[in-house]
C-alpha atoms as a PDB file:
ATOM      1  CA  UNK A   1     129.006 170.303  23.142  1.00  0.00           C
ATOM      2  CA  UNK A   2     127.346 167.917  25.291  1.00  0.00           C
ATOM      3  CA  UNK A   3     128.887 165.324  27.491  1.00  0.00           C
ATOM      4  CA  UNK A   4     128.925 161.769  26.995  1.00  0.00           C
ATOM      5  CA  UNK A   5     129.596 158.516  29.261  1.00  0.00           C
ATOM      6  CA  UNK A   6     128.471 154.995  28.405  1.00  0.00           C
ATOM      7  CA  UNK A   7     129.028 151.571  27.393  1.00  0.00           C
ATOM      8  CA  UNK A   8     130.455 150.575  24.059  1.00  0.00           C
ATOM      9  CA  UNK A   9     130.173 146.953  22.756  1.00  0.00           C
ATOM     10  CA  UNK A  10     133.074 144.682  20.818  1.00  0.00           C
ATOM     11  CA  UNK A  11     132.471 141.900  19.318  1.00  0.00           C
ATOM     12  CA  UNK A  12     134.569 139.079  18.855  1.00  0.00           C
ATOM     13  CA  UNK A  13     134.426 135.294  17.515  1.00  0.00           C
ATOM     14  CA  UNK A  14     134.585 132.814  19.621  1.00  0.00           C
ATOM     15  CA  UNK A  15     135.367 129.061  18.707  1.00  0.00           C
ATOM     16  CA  UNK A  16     132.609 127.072  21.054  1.00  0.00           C
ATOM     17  CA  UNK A  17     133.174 123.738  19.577  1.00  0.00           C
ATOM     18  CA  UNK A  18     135.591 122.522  17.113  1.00  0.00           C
ATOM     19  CA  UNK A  19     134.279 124.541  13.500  1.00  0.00           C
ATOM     20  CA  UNK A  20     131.364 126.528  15.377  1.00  0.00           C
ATOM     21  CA  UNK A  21     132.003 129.782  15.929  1.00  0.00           C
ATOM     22  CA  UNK A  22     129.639 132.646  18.115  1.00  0.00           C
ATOM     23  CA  UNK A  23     129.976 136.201  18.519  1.00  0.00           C
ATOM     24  CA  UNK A  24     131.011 136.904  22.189  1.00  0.00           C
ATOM     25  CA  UNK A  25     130.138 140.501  23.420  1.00  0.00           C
ATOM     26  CA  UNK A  26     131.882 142.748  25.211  1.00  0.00           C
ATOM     27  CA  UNK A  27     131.254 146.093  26.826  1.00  0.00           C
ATOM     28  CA  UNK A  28     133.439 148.399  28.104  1.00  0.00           C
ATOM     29  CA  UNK A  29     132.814 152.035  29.337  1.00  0.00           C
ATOM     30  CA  UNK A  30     134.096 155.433  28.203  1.00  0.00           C
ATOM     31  CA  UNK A  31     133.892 159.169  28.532  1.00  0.00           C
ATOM     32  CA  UNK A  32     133.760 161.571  25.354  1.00  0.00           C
ATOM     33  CA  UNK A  33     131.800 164.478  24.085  1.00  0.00           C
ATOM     34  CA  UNK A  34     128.682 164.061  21.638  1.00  0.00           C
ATOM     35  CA  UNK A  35     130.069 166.238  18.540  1.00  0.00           C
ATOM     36  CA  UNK A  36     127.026 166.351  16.629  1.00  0.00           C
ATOM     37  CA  UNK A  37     123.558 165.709  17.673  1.00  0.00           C
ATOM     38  CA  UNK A  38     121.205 164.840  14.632  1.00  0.00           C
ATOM     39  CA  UNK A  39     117.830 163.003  14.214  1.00  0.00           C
ATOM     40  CA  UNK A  40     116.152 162.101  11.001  1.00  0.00           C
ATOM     41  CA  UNK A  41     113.049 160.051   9.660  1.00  0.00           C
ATOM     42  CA  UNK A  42     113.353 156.680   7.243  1.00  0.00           C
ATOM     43  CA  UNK A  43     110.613 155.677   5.919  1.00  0.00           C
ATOM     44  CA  UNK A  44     110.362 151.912   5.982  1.00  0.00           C
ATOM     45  CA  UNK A  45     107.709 149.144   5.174  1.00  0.00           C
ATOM     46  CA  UNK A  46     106.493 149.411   8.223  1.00  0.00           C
ATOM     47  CA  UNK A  47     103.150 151.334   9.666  1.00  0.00           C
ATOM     48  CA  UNK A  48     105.595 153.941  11.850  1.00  0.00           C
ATOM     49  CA  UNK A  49     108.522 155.676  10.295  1.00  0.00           C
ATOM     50  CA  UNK A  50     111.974 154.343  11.801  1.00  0.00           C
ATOM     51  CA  UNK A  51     114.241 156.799  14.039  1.00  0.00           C
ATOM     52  CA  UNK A  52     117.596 157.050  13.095  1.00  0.00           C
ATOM     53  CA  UNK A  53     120.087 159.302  14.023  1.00  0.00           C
ATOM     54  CA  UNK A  54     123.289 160.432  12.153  1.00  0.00           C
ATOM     55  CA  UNK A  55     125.425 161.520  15.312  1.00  0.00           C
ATOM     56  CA  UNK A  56     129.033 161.558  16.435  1.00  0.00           C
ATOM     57  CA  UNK A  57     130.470 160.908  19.645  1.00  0.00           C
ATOM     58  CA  UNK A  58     134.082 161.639  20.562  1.00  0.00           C
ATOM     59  CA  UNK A  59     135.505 159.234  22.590  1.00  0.00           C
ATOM     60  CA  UNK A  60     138.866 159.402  24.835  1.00  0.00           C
ATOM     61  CA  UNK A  61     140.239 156.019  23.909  1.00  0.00           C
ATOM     62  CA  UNK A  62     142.094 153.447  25.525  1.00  0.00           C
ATOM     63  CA  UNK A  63     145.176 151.009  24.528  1.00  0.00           C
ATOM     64  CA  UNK A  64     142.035 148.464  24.000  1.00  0.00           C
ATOM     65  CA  UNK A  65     139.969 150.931  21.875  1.00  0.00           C
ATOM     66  CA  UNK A  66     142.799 151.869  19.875  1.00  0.00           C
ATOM     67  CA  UNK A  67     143.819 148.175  18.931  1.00  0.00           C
ATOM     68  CA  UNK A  68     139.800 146.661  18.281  1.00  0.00           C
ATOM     69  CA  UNK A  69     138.570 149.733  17.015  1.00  0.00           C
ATOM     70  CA  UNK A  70     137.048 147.048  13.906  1.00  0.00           C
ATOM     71  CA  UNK A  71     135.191 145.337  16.192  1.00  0.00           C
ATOM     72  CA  UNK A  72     132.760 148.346  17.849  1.00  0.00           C
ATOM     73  CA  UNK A  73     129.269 147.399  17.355  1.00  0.00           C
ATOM     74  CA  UNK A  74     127.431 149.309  19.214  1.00  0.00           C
ATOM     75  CA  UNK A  75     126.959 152.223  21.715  1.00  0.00           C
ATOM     76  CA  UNK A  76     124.540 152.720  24.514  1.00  0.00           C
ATOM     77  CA  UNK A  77     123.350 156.020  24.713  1.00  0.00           C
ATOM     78  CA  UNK A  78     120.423 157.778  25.504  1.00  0.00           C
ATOM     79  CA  UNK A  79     118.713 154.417  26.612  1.00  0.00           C
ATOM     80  CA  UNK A  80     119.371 152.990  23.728  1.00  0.00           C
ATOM     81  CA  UNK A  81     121.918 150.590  22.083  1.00  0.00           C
ATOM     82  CA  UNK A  82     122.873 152.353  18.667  1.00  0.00           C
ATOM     83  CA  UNK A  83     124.854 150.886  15.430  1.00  0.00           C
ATOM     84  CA  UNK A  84     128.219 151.905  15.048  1.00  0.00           C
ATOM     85  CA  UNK A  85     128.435 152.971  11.244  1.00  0.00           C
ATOM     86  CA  UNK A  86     132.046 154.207  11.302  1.00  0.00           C
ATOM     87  CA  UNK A  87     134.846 154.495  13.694  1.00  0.00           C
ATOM     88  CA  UNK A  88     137.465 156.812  12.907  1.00  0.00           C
ATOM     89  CA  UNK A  89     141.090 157.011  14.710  1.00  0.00           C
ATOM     90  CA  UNK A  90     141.981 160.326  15.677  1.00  0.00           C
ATOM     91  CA  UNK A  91     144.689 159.129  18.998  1.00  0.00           C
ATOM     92  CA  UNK A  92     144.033 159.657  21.424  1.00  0.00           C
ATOM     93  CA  UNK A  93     140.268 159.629  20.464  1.00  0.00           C
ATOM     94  CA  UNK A  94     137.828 157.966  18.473  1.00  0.00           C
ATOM     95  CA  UNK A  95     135.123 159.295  16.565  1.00  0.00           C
ATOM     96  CA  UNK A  96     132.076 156.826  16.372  1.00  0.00           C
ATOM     97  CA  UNK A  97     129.145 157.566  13.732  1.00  0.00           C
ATOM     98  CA  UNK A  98     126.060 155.811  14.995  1.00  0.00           C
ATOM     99  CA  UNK A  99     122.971 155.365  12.954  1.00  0.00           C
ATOM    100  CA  UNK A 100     119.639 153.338  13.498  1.00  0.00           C
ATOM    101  CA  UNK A 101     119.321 151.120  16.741  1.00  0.00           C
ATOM    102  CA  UNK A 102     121.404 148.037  17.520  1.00  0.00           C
ATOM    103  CA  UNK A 103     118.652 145.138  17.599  1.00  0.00           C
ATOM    104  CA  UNK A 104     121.900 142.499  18.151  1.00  0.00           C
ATOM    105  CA  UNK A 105     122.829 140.935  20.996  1.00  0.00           C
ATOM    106  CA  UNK A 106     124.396 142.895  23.759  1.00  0.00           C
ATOM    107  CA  UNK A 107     126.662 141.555  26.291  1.00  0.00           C
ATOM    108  CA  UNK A 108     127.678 142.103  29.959  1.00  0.00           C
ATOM    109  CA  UNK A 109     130.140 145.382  30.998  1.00  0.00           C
ATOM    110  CA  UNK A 110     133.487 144.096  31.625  1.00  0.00           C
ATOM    111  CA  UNK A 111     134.611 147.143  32.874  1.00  0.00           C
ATOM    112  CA  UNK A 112     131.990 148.782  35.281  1.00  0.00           C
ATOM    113  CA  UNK A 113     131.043 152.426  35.777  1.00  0.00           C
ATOM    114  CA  UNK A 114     133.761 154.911  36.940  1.00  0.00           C
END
């Protein structure tokens, strides 16, 4: 089982001015294992075939985690920022599915490296 450390974004909305609302960003960073490791091929309308990958990491969760677990977007790994397609509680952990890459906005780490 291979090791995992790295950002994972929240997203949350923000009232900016009265009836506009934004999507503020926020990253924070975690350890975990990567539970399964898969890569597959879609076929798009484009000339190149899209990556995606069907993986799970296991993260050791926080009190923070735990409570915004809806709002996961994404996950940086591997140099890229990935889609979170499902986030499962198992406490003290998380299990994130991520699929095809995050092409959202990403935001700034509010909690840095350990």
């Amino acid at each position: 089982m291979a090791k995992f450390y790295g950002a994972v974004g929240y997203t949350e909305s923000v009232e900016t001015e009265p009836g506009v609302y934004e999507e503020k960003i926020t990253e924070r960073y975690y350890y975990g294992d990567v539970i399964k490791n898969i890569r597959r091929l879609e076929n798009g309308q484009s000339l190149n075939d899209d990556v995606a990958v069907n993986n799970q990491i296991s993260i050791v969760s926080d009190p923070y985690a735990i409570v915004n677990f809806f709002a996961i977007r994404y996950v940086k790994w591997m140099g890229a920022s990935w889609k979170v397609t499902n986030a499962e509680v198992q406490s003290p952990r998380l299990i994130l599915t991520i699929g095809g890459v995050f092409n959202g906005p990403t935001g700034w780490a509010t909690q840095g490296p350990v």
